[in-house]
C-alpha atoms as a PDB file:
ATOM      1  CA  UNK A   1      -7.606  98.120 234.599  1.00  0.00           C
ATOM      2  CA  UNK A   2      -4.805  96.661 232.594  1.00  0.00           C
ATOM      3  CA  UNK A   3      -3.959  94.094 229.931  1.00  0.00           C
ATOM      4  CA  UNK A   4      -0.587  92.579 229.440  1.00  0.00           C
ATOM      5  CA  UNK A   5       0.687  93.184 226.047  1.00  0.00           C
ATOM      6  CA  UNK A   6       4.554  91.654 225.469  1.00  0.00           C
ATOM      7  CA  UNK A   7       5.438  91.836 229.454  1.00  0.00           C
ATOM      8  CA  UNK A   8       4.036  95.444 229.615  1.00  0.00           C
ATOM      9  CA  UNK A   9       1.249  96.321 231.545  1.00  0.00           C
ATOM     10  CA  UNK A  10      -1.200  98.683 229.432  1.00  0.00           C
ATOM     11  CA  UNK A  11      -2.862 101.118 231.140  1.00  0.00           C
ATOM     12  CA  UNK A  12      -6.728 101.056 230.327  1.00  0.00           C
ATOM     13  CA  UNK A  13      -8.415 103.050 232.390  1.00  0.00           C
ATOM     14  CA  UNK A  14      -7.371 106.348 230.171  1.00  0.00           C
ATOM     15  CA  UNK A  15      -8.874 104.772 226.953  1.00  0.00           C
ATOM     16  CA  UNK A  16      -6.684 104.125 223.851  1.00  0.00           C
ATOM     17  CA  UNK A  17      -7.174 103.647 220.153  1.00  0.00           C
ATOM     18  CA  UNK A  18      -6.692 101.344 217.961  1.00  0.00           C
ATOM     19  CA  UNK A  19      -6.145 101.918 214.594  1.00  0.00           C
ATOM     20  CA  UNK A  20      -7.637  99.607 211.679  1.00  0.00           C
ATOM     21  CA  UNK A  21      -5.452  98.309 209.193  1.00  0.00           C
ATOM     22  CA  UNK A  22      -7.454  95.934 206.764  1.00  0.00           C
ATOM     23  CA  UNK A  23      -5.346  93.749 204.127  1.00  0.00           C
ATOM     24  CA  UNK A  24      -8.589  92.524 202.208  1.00  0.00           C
ATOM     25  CA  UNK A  25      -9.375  93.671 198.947  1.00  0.00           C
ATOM     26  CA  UNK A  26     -13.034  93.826 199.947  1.00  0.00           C
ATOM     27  CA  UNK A  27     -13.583  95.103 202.765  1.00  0.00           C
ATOM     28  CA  UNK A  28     -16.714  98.075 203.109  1.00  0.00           C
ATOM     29  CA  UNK A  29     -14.672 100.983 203.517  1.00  0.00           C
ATOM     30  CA  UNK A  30     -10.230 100.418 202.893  1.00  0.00           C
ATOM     31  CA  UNK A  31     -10.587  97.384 200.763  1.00  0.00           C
ATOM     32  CA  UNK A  32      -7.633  97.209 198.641  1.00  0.00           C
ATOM     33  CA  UNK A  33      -6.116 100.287 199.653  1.00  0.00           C
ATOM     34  CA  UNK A  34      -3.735  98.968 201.888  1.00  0.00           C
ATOM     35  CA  UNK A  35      -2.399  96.618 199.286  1.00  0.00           C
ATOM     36  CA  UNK A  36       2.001  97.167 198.868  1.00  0.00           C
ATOM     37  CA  UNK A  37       4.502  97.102 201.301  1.00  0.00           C
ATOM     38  CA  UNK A  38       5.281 100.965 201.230  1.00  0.00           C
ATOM     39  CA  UNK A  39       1.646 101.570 201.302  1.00  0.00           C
ATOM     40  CA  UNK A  40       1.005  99.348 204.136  1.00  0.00           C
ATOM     41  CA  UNK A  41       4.116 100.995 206.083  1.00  0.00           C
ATOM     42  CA  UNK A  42       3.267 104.457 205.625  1.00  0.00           C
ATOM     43  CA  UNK A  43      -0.564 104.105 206.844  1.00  0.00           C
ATOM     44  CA  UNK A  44       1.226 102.174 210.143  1.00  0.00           C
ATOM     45  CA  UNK A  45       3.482 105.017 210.992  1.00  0.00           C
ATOM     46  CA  UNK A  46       0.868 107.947 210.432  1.00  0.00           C
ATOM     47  CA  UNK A  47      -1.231 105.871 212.972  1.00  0.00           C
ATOM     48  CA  UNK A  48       1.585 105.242 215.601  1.00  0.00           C
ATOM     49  CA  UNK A  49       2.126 108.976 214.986  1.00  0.00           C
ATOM     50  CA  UNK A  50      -1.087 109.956 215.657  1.00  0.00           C
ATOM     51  CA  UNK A  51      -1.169 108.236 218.805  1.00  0.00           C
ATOM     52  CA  UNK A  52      -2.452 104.529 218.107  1.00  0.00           C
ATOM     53  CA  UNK A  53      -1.733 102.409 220.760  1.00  0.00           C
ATOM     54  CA  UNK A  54      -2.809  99.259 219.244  1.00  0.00           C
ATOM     55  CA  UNK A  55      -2.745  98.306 215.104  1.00  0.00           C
ATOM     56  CA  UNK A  56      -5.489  95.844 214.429  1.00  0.00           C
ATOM     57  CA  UNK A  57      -4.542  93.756 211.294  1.00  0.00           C
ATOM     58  CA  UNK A  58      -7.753  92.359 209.072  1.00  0.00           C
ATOM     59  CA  UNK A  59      -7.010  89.426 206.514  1.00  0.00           C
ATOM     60  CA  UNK A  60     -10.857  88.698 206.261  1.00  0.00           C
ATOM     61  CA  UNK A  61     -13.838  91.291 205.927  1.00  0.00           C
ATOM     62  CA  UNK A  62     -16.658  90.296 207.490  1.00  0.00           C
ATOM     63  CA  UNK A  63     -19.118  92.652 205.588  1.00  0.00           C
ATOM     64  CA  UNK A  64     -22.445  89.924 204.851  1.00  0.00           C
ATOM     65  CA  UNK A  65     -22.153  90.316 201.251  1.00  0.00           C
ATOM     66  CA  UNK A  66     -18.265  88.457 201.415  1.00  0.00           C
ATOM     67  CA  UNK A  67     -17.568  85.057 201.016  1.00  0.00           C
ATOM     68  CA  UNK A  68     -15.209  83.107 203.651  1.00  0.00           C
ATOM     69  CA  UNK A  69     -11.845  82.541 203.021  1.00  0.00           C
ATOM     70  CA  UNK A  70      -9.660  80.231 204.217  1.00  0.00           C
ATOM     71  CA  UNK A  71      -7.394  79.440 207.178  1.00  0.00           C
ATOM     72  CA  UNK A  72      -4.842  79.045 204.619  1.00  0.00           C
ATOM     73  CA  UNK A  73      -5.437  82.608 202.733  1.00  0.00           C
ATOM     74  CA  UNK A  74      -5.906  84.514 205.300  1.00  0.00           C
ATOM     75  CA  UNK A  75      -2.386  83.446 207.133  1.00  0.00           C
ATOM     76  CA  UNK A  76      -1.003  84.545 203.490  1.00  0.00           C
ATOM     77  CA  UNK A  77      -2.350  87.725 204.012  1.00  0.00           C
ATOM     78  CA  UNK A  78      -1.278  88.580 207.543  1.00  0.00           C
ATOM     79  CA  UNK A  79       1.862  86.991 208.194  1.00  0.00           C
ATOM     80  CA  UNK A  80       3.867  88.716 205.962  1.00  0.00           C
ATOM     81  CA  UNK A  81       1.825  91.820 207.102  1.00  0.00           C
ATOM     82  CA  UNK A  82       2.583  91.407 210.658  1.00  0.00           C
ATOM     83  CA  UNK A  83       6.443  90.308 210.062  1.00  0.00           C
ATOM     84  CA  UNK A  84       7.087  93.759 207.933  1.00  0.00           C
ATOM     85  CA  UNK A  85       5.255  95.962 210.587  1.00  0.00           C
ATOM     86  CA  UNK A  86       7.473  94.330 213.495  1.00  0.00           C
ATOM     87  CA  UNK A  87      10.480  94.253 211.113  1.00  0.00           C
ATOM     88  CA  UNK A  88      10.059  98.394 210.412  1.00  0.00           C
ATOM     89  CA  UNK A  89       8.311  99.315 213.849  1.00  0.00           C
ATOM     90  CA  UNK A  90       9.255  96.478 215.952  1.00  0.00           C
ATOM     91  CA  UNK A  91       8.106  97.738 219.642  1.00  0.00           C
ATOM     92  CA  UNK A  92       4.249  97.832 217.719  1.00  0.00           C
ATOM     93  CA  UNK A  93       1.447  96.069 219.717  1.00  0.00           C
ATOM     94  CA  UNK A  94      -0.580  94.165 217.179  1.00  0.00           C
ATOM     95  CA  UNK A  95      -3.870  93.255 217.339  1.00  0.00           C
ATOM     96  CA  UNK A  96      -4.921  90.131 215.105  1.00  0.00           C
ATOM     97  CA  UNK A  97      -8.506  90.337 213.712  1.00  0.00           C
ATOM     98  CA  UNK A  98      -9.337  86.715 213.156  1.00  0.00           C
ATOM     99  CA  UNK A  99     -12.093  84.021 213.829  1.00  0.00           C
ATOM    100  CA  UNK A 100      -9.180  80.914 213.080  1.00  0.00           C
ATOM    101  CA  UNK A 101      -7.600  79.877 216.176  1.00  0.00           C
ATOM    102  CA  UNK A 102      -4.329  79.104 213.886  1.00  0.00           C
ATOM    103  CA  UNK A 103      -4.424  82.194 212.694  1.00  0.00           C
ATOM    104  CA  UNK A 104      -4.090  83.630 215.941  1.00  0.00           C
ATOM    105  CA  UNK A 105      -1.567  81.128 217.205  1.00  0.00           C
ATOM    106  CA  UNK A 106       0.759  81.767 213.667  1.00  0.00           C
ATOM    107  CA  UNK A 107       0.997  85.307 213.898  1.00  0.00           C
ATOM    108  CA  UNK A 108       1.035  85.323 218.345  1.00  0.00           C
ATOM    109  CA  UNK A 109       4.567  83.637 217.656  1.00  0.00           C
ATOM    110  CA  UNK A 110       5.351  85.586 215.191  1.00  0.00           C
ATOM    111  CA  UNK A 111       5.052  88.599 217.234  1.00  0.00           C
ATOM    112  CA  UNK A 112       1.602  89.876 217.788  1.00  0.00           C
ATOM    113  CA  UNK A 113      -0.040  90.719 221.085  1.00  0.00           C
ATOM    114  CA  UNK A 114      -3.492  90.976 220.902  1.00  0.00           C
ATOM    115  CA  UNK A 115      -6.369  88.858 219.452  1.00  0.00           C
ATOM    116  CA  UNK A 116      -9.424  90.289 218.531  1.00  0.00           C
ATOM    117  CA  UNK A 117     -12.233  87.720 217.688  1.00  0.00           C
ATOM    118  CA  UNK A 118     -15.686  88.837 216.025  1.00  0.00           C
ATOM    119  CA  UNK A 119     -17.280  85.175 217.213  1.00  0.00           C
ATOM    120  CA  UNK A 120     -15.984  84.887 220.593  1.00  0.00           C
ATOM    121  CA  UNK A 121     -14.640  81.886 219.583  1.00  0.00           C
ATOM    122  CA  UNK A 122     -18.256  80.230 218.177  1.00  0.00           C
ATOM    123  CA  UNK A 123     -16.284  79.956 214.945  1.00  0.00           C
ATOM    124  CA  UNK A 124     -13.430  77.612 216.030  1.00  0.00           C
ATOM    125  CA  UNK A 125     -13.768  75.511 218.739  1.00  0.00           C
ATOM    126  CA  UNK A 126     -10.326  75.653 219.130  1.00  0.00           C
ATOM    127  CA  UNK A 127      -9.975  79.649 219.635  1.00  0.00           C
ATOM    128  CA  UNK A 128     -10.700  79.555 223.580  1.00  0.00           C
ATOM    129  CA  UNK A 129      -8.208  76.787 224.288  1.00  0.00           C
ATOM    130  CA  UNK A 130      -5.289  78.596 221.800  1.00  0.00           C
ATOM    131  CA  UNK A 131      -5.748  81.714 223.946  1.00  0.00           C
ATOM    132  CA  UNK A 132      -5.471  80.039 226.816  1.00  0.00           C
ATOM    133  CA  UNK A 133      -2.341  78.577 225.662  1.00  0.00           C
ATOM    134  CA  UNK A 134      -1.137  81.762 224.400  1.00  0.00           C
ATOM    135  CA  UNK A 135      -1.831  83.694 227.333  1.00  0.00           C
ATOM    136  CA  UNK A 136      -2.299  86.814 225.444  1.00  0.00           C
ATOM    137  CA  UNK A 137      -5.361  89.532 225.659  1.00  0.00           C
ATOM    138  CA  UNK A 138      -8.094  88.447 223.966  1.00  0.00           C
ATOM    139  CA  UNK A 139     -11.228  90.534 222.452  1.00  0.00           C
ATOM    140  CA  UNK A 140     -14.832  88.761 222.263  1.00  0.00           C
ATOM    141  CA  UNK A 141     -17.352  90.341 220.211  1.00  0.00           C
ATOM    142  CA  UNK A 142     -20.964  89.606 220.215  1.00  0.00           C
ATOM    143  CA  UNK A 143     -22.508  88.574 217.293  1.00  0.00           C
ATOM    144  CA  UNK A 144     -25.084  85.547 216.204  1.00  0.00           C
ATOM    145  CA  UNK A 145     -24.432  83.065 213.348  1.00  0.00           C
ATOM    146  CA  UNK A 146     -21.753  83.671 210.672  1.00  0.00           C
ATOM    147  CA  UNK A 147     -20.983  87.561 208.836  1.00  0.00           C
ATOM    148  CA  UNK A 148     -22.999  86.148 206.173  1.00  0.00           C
ATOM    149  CA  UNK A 149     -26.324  85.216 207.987  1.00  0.00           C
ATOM    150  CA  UNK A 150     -25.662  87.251 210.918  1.00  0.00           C
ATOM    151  CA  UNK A 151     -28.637  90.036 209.656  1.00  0.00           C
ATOM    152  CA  UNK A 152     -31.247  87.536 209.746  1.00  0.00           C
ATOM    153  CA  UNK A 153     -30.661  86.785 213.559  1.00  0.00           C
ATOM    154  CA  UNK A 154     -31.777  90.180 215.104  1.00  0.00           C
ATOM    155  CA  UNK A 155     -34.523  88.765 216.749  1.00  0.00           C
ATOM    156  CA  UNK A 156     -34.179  89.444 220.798  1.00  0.00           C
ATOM    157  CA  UNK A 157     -36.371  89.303 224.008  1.00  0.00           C
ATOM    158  CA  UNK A 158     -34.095  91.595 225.230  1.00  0.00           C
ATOM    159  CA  UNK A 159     -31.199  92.908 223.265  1.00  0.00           C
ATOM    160  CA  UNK A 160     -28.780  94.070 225.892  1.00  0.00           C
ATOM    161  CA  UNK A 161     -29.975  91.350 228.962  1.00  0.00           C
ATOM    162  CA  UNK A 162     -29.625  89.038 225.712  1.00  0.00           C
ATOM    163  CA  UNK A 163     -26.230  90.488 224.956  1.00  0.00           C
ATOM    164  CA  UNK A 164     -25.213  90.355 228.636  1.00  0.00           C
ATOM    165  CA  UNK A 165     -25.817  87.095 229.232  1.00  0.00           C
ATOM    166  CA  UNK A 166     -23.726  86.049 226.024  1.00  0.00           C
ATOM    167  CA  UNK A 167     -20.983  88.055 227.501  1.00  0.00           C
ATOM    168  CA  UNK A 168     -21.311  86.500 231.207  1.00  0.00           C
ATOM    169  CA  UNK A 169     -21.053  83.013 229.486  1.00  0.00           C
ATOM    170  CA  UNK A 170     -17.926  83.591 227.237  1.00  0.00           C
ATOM    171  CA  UNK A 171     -15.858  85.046 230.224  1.00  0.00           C
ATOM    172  CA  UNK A 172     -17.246  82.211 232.172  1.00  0.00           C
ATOM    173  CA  UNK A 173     -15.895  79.766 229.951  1.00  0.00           C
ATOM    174  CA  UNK A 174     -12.786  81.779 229.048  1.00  0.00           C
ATOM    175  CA  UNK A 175     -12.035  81.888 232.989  1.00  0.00           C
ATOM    176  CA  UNK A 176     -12.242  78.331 233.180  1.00  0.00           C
ATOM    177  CA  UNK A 177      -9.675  77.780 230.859  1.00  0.00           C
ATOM    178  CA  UNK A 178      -7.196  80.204 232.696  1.00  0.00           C
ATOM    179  CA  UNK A 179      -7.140  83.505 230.307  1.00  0.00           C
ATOM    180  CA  UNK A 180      -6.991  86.279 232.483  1.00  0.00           C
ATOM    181  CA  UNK A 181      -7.061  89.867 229.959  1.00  0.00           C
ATOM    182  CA  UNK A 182     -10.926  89.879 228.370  1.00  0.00           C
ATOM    183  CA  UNK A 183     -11.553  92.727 226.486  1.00  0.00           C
ATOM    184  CA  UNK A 184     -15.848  92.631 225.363  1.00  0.00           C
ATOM    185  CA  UNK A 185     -16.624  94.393 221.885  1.00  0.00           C
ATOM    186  CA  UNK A 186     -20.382  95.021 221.769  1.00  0.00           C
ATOM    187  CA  UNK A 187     -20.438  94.228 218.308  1.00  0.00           C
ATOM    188  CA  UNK A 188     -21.853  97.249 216.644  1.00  0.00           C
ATOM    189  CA  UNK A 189     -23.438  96.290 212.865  1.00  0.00           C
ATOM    190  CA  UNK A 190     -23.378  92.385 213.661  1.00  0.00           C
ATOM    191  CA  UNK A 191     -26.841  90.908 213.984  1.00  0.00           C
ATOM    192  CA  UNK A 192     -28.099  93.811 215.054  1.00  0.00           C
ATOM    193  CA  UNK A 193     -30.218  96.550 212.882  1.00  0.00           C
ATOM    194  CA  UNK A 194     -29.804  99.942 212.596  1.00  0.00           C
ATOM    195  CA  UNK A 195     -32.699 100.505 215.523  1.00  0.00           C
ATOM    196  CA  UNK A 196     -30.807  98.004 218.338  1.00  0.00           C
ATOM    197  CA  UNK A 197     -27.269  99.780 217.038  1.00  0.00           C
ATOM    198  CA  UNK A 198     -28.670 102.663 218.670  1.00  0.00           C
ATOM    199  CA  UNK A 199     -30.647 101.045 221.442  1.00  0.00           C
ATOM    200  CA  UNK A 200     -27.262  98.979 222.377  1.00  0.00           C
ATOM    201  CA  UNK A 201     -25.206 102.203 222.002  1.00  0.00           C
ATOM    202  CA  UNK A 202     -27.860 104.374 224.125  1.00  0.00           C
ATOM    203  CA  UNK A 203     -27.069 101.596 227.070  1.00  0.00           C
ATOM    204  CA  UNK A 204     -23.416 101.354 226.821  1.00  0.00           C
ATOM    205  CA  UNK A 205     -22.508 102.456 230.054  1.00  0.00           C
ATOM    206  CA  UNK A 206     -24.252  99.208 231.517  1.00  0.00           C
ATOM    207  CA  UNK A 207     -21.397  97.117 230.258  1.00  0.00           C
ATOM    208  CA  UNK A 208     -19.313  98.644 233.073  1.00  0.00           C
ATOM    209  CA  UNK A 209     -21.052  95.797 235.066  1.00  0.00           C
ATOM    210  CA  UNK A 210     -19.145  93.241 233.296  1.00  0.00           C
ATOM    211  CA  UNK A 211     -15.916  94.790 235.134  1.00  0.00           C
ATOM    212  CA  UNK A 212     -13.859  94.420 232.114  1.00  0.00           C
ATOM    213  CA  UNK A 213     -12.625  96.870 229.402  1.00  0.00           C
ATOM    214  CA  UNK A 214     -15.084  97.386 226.666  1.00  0.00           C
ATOM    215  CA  UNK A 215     -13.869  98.199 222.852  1.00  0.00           C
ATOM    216  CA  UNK A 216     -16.350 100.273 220.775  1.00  0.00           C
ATOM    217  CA  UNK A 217     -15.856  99.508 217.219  1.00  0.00           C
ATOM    218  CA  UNK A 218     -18.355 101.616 214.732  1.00  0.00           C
ATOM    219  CA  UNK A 219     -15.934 103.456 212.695  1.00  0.00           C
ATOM    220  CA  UNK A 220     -17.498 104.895 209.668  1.00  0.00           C
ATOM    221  CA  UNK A 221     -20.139 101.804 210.055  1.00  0.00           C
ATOM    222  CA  UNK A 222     -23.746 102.224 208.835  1.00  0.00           C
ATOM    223  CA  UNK A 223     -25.363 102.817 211.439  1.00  0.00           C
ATOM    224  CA  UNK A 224     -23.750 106.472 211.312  1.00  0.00           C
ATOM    225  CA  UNK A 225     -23.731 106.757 207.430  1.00  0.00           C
ATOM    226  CA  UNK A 226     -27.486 105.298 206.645  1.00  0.00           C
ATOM    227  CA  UNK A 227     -28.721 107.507 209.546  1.00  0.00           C
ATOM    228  CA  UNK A 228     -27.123 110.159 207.782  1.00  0.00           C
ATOM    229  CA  UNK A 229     -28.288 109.248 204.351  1.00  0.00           C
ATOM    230  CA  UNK A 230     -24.562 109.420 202.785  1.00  0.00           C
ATOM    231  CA  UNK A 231     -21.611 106.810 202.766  1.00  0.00           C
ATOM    232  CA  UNK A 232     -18.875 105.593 204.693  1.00  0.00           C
ATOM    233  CA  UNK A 233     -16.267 107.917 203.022  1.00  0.00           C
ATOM    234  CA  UNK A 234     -18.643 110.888 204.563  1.00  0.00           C
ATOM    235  CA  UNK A 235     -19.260 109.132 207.906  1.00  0.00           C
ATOM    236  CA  UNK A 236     -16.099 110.584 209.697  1.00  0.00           C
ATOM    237  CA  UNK A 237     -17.978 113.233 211.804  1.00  0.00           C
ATOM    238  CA  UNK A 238     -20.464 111.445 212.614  1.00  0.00           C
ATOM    239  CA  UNK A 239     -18.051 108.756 213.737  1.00  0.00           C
ATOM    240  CA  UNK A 240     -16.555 111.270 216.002  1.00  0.00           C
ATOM    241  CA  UNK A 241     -19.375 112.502 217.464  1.00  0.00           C
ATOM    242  CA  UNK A 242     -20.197 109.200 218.701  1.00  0.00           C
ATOM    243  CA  UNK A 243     -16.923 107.932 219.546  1.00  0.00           C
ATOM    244  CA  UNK A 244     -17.115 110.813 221.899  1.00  0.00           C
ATOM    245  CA  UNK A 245     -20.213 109.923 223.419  1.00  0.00           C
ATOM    246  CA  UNK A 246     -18.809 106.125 223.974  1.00  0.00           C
ATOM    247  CA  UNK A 247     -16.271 107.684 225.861  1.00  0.00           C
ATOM    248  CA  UNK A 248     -18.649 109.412 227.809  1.00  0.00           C
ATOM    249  CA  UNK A 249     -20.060 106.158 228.411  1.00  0.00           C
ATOM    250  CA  UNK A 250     -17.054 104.403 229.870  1.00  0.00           C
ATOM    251  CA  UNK A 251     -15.284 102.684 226.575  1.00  0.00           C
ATOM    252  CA  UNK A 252     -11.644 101.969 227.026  1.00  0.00           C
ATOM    253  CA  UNK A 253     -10.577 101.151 223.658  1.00  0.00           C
ATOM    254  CA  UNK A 254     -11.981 102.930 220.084  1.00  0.00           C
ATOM    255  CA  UNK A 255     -11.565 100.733 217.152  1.00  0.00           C
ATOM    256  CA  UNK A 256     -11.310 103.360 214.251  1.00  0.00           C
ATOM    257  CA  UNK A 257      -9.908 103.962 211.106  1.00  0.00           C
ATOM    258  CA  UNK A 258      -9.522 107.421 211.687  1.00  0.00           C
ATOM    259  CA  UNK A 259      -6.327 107.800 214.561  1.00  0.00           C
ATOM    260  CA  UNK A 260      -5.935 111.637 214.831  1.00  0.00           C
ATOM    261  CA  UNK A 261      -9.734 112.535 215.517  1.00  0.00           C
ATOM    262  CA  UNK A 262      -9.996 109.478 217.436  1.00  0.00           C
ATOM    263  CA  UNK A 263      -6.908 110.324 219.891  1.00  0.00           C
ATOM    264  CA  UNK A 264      -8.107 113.926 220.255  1.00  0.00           C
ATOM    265  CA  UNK A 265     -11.635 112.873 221.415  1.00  0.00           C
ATOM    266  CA  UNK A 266      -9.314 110.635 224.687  1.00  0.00           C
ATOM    267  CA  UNK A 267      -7.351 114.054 225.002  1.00  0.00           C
ATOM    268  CA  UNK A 268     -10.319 116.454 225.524  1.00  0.00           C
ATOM    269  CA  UNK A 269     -12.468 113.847 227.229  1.00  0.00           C
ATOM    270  CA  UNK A 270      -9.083 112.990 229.841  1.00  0.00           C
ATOM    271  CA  UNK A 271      -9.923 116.711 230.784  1.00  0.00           C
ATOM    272  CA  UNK A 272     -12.981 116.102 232.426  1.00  0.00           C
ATOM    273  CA  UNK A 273     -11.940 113.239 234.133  1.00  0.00           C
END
């Protein structure tokens, strides 16, 4: 199972991480830490240290309580983000975190490899035919409505057939249109409550029938901290314990904000395998 990043083939069946680097002054847990140059460069290279295969760049947090910003703001936020990451590390595989199909297109040709969607392209009409265009791997999450009414939508017959079938019609339509690396994010937090996080989570391993990679993104999310009764800056073992058991459950990429404990839950899981 591979995805073509930049002409090189990336190897998915031994999972990787990838490492969250948000440029938002608001987003739940980094917002507005990552906010200079120096800043920004030193959290990218203690990631690639750690053993991040993938750097997914956020210009817009998607928390419900956040307004939407622009096409137009968030390219100012990312494009000089993702041209002084490739100017200082310039063999990085970037991931673009967007919903704005120019968004992905701008920073695609400015050197990014990866687009990671949170509507599957229900935001922009114009997402699915960009990727296609693009020809670059491309990350559908599942989630209902927009970030900011997406928690009154949790109403399912069937959360994962319902979620399945979402999935099976996105890579339908994404297959028509020629783009060939799909990547499905489960969407952990979005339209869902705390009850179905767990439910989806406790049938993970059924997304294997898809026959694509799946990316497990729930890093320090609330789901682990309101369980726990504490917050996200205290959610890090719990988000290890459970990034564990996703791996267990057949994820091939973690989406975390947290690189070291991430990459050591791949290296002691790869020893059971």
């Amino acid at each position: 199972m591979t995805i073509n990043c930049k002409g090189n083939l990336i190897d998915l069946t031994k999972p990787k991480v990838m490492g969250i680097l948000n440029v938002t002054p608001d987003s739940f847990y980094d917002g507005g830490r990552f906010s200079s140059d120096t800043v920004i460069l030193n959290q990218v290279e203690k990631m690639l240290n750690e053993g991040a295969t993938f750097i997914d760049i956020g210009g817009q947090t998607t928390k419900p309580t956040a307004g939407l910003i622009s096409v137009e703001d968030e390219l100012k936020r990312v494009v000089p983000v993702v041209d002084l990451i490739l100017k200082n590390f310039p063999e990085t595989l970037l991931s673009i975190d967007t919903f704005y199909a120019k968004v992905a297109e701008e920073t695609i040709n400015g050197g990014a490899a990866i687009v990671n969607d949170v509507s599957a392209g229900n935001l922009d009409e114009n997402m699915l035919p960009t990727i296609a265009k693009l020809q670059v791997p491309y990350i559908m999450m599942h989630m209902r409505g927009t970030p900011q009414i997406m928690q009154q939508l949790t109403q399912y017959d069937d959360l994962v057939k319902d979620v399945m079938f979402y999935f099976s019609e996105k890579i339908n339509a994404a297959r028509s249109l020629g783009i060939n690396d799909l990547i499905v994010d489960p969407g952990f937090g979005f339209a869902k409550t705390l009850e179905q996080n767990f439910e989806l989570f406790s049938k993970l391993e059924l997304f294997q029938m898809l026959e694509l990679p799946v990316l497990v993104g729930i890093s320090r999310k609330s789901m682990i901290y309101k369980t726990l009764e504490t917050i996200p800056e205290n959610a890090l073992n719990g988000t290890t314990a459970l990034n564990a058991l996703a791996l267990s459950k057949g994820a091939s990429i973690l989406r975390v904000h947290d690189v070291k404990e991430a990459v050591e839950c791949v290296k002691l899981l790869n020893k059971f395998c």
